[in-house]
Protein backbone atom coordinates (compact mmCIF):
# COMPACT_ATOMS: atom_id res chain seq x y z
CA UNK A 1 -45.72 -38.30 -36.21
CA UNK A 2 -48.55 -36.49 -36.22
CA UNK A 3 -46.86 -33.12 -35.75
CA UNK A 4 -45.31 -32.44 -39.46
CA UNK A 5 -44.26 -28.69 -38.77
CA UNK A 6 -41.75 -30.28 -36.06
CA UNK A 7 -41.29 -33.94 -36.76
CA UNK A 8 -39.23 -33.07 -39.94
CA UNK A 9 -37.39 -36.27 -41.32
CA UNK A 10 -33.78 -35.14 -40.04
CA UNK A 11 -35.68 -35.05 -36.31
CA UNK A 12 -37.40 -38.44 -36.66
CA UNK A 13 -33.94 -39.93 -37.85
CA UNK A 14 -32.59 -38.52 -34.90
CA UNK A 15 -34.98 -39.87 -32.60
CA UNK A 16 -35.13 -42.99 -34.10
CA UNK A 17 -31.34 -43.33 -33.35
CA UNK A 18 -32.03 -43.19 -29.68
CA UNK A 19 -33.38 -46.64 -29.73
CA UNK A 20 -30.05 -47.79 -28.60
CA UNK A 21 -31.00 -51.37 -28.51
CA UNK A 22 -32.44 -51.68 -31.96
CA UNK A 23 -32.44 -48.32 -33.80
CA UNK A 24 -32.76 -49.91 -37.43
CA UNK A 25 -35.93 -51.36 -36.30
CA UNK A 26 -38.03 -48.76 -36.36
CA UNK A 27 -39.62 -46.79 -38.82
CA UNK A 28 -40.98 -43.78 -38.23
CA UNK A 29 -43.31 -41.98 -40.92
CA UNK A 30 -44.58 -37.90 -41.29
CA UNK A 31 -46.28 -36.82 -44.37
CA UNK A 32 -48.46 -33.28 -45.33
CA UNK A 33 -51.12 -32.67 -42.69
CA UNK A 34 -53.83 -33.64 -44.50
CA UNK A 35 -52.55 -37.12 -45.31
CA UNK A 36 -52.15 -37.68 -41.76
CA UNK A 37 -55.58 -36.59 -40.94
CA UNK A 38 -56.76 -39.01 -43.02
CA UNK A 39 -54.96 -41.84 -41.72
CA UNK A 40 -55.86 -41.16 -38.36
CA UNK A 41 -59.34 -40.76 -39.51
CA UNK A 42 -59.15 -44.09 -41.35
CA UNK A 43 -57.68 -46.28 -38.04
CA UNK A 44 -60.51 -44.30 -36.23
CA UNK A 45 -57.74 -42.88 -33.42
CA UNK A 46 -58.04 -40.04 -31.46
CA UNK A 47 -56.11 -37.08 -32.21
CA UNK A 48 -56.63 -33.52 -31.25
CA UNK A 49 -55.24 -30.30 -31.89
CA UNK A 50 -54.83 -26.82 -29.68
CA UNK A 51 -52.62 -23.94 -29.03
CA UNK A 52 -51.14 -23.86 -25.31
CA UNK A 53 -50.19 -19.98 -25.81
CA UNK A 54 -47.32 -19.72 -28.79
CA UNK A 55 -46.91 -23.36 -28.72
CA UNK A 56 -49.15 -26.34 -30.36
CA UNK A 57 -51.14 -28.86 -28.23
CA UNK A 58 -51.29 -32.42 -29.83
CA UNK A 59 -53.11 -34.90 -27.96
CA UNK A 60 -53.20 -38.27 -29.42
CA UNK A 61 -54.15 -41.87 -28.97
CA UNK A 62 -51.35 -44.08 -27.34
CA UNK A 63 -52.15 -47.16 -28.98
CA UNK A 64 -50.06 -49.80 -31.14
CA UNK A 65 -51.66 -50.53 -34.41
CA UNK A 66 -50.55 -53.80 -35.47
CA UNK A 67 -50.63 -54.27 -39.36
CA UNK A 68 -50.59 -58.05 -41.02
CA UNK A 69 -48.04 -58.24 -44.01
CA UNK A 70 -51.26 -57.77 -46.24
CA UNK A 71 -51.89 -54.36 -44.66
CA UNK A 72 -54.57 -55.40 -42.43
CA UNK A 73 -55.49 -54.30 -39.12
CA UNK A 74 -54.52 -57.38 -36.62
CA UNK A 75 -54.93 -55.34 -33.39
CA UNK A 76 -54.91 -52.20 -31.44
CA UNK A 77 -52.70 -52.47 -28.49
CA UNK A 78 -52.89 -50.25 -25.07
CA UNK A 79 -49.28 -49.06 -24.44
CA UNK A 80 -49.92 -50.59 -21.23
CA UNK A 81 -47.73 -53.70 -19.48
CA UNK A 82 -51.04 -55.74 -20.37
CA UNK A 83 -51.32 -54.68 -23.75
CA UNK A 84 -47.76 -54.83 -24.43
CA UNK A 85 -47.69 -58.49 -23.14
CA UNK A 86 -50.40 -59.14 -25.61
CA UNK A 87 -48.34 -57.87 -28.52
CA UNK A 88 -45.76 -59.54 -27.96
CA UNK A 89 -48.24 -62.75 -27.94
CA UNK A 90 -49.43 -62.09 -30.51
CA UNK A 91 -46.45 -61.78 -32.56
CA UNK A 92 -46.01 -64.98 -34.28
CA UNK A 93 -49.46 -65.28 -35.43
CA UNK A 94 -49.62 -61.85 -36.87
CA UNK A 95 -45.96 -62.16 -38.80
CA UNK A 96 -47.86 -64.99 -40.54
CA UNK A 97 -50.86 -63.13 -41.67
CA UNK A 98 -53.22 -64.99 -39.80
């Protein structure tokens, strides 16, 4: 998440259930502000930040990052039906490494 001051673990364990089909599956990570900034900063994303009267703003890119199992940067997908069919063909080859 992005959003630390709502996205406390006990929510994003919560939400993470909801995945009915797979919930185990998916791990979902919040940290302190600042080391968030810097990993969106690092996978160049977009992310921005406003106040929409008493309530925060957060506008932020909707794309997959794919890592390798080295930690490397395989792809960025569009959470599109295109990009999404990419993933997934892509899957094989990036469990690999390669």
């Amino acid at each position: 998440t992005v959003d630390p001051e709502f996205d406390r673990p006990e929510v994003l364990d919560t939400y993470r259930q909801s995945f009915d089909s797979a919930p185990n599956r998916w791990q979902l990570w919040t940290g302190e502000q600042t080391d968030i900034d810097a990993t969106v900063a690092e996978f160049q994303l977009a992310l921005e930040r406003s106040m929409d009267g008493d309530a925060p703003r957060i506008a932020h890119s909707d794309r997959f990052i794919v890592l390798d199992p080295k930690g490397h940067i395989r792809n960025f997908y569009p959470t599109s039906e295109v990009g999404l069919d990419g993933l997934v063909a892509d899957l094989d080859v990036i469990a690999r490494g390669f």
